[in-house]
Protein backbone atom coordinates (compact mmCIF):
# COMPACT_ATOMS: atom_id res chain seq x y z
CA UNK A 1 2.54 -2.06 13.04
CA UNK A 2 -0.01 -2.35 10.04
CA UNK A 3 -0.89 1.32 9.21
CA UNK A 4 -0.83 2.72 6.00
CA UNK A 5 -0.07 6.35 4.93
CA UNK A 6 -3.07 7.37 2.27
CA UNK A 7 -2.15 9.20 -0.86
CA UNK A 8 -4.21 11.67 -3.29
CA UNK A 9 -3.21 10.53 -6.62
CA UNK A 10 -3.51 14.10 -9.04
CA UNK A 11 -6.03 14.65 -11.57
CA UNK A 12 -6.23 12.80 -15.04
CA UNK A 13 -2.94 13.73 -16.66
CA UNK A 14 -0.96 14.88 -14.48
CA UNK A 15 2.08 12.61 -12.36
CA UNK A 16 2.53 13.05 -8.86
CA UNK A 17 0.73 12.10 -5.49
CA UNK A 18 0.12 14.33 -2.27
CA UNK A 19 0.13 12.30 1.22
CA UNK A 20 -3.31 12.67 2.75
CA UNK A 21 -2.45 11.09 6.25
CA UNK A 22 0.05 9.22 7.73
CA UNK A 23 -0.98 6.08 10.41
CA UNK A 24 -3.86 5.41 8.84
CA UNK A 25 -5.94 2.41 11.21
CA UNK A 26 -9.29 2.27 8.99
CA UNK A 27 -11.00 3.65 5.33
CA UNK A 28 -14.74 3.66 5.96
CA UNK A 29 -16.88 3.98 2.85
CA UNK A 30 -19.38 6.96 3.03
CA UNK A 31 -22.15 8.36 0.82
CA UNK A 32 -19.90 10.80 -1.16
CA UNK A 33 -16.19 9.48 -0.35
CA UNK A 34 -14.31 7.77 1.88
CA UNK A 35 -13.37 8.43 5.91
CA UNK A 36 -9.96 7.86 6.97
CA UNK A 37 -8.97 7.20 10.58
CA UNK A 38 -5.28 7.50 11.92
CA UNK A 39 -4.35 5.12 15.20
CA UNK A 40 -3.70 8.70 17.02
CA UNK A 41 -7.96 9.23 16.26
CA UNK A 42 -7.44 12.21 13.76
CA UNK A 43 -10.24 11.33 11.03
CA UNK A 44 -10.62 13.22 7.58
CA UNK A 45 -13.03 12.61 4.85
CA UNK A 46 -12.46 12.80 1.19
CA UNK A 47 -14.37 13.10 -1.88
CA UNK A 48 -13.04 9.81 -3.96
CA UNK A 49 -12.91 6.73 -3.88
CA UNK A 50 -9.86 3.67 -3.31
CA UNK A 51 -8.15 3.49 -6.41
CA UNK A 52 -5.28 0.57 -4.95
CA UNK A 53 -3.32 -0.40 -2.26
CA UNK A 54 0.08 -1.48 -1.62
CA UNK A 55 0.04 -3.81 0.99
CA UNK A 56 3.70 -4.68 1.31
CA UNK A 57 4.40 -0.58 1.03
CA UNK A 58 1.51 0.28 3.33
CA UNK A 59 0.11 2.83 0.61
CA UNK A 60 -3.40 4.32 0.22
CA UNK A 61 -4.03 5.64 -3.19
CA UNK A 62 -6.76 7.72 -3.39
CA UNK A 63 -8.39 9.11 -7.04
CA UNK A 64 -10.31 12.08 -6.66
């Protein structure tokens, strides 16, 4: 399997990271964020954009 689980890094300043979805299949750009798809279909969009990925850790961070 090559899912990823997507992250929402916190706000300038502050440490931490809350997981936005797990099984994540695809990260579609859109006008005012980004769409993320899990293999199971869920979808949820947030306002943001890709701040890295960890390939070999299959990690999504997302900046706000």
């Amino acid at each position: 399997m090559c899912e990823a689980n997507a992250y929402l890094l916190e706000k300038d300043g502050e440490p931490g990271e809350t997981l936005l979805m797990e099984a994540v299949d695809k990260v579609e750009p859109d006008e005012d964020g980004i769409r993320l798809v899990s293999i199971f279909g869920e979808q949820k969009f947030i306002k943001g954009h890709v701040h890295s990925l960890s390939l070999v850790d299959h990690k999504i961070y997302i900046k706000p």
